[in-house]
Protein backbone atom coordinates (compact mmCIF):
# COMPACT_ATOMS: atom_id res chain seq x y z
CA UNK A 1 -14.12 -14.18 1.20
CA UNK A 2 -14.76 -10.64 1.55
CA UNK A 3 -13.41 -7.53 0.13
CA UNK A 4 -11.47 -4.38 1.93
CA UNK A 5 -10.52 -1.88 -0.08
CA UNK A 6 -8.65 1.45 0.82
CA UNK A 7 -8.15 3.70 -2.09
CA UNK A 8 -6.50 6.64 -3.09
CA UNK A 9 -4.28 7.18 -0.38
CA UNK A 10 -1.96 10.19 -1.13
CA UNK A 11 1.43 10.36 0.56
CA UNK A 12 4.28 12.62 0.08
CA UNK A 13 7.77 10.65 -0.63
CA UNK A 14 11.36 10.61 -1.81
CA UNK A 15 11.15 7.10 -3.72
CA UNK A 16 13.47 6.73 -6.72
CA UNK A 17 16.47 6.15 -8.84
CA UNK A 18 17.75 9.59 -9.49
CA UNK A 19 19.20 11.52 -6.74
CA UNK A 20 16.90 14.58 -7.76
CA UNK A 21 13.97 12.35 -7.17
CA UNK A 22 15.70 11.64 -3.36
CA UNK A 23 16.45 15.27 -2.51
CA UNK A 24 12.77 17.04 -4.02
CA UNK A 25 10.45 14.00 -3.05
CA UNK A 26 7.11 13.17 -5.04
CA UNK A 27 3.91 12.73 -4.61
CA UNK A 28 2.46 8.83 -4.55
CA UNK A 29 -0.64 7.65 -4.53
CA UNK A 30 -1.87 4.07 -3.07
CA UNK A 31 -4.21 1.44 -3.46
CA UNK A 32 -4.86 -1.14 -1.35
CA UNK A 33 -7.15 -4.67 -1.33
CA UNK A 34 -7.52 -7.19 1.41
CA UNK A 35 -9.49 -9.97 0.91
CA UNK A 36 -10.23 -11.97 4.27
CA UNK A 37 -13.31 -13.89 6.05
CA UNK A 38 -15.30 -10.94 7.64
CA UNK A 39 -18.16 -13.80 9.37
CA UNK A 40 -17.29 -13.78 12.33
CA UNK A 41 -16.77 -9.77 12.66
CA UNK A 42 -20.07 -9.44 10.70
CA UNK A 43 -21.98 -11.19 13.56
CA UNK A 44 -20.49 -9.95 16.45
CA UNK A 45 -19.88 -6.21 15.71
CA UNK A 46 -16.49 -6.25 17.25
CA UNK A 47 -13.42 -4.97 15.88
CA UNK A 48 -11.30 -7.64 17.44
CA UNK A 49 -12.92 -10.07 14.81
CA UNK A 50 -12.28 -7.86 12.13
CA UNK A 51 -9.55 -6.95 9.87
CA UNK A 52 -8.65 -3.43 10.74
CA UNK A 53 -7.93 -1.69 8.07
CA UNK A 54 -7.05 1.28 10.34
CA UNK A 55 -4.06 -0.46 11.19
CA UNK A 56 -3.40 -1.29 7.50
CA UNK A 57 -3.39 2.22 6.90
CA UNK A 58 -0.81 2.97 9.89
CA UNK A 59 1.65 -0.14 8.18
CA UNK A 60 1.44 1.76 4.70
CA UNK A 61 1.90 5.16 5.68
CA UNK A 62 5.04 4.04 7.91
CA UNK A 63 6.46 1.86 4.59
CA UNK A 64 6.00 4.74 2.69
CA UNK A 65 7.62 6.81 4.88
CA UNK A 66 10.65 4.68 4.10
CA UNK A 67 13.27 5.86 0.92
CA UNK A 68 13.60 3.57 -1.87
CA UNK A 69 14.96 3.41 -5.26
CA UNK A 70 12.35 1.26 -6.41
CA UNK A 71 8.48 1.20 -6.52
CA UNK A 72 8.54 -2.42 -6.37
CA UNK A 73 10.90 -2.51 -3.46
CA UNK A 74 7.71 0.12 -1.43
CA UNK A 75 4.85 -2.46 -2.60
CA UNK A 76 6.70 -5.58 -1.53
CA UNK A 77 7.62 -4.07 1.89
CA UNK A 78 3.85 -3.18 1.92
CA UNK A 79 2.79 -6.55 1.99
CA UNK A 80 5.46 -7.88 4.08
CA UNK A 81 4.25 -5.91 6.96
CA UNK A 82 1.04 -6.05 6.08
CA UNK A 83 1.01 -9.88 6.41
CA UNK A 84 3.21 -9.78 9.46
CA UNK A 85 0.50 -7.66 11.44
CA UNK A 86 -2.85 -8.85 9.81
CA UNK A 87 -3.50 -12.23 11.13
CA UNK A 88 -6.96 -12.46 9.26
CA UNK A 89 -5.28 -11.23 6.03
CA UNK A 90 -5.51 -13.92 3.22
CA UNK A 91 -4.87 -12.02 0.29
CA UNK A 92 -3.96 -8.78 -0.38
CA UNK A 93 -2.91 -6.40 -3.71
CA UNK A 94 -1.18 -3.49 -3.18
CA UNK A 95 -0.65 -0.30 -6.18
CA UNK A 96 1.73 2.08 -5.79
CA UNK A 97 1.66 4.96 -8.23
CA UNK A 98 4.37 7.64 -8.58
CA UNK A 99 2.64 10.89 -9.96
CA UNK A 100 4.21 12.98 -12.89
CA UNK A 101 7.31 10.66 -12.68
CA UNK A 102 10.38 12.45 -14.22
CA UNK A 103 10.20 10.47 -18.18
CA UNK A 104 11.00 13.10 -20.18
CA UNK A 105 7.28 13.41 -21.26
CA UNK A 106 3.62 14.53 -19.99
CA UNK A 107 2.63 11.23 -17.89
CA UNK A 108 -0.09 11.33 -15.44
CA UNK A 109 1.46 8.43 -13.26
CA UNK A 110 3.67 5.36 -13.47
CA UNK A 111 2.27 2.37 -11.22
CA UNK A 112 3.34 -1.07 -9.85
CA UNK A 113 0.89 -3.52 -8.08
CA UNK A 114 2.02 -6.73 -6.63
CA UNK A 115 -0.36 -9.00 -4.98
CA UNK A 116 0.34 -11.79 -2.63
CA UNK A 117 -1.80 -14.94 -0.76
CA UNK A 118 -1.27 -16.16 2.68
């Protein structure tokens, strides 16, 4: 098994409960890992044997681009299409992070990560 990992991802977003949170948007960061069998890419240097992670990229930043109320809602629709496009995809983990979510305190970032298995 091998190991894909796009990180730090920044997108701009209007994910959340509070109707403020809807209208203003947020800033969100992502982090994504595939895990799949890279062999066959690995000896023939062509990117129709590989897991492209370019499109992986495309499926996140179109889910992202999607309103929710809930982080875990994003990350699960994430993998969904992430798993409906990636037939080499075996595994994959997906964090979403909201940054200086609206607590009522200083707080860097408030994250969920859900991971899933073919």
């Amino acid at each position: 098994m091998n190991i894909i990992e796009l990180e730090n991802m920044e997108f701009f977003g209007y994910h959340g409960c509070y109707h403020e949170e809807r209208v203003v948007g947020n800033r969100f960061m992502v982090y994504l890992k595939l895990e799949t069998s890279s062999m066959k890419a690995a000896g023939s240097d062509r990117i129709d044997d590989a897991l492209n992670y370019q499109l992986a990229y495309s499926i996140i930043k179109k889910e992202m681009a999607i309103q929710s109320s809930l982080l875990e809602h994003v990350a699960s629709r994430i993998l969904d299409s992430l798993f409906a496009e990636l037939n080499l995809l075996e595994k994959a983990t997906v964090k979403v992070s909201k940054l200086n979510p609206p607590m009522g305190g200083k707080m860097d970032r408030v994250s969920v990560t859900h991971s899933r298995t073919k």
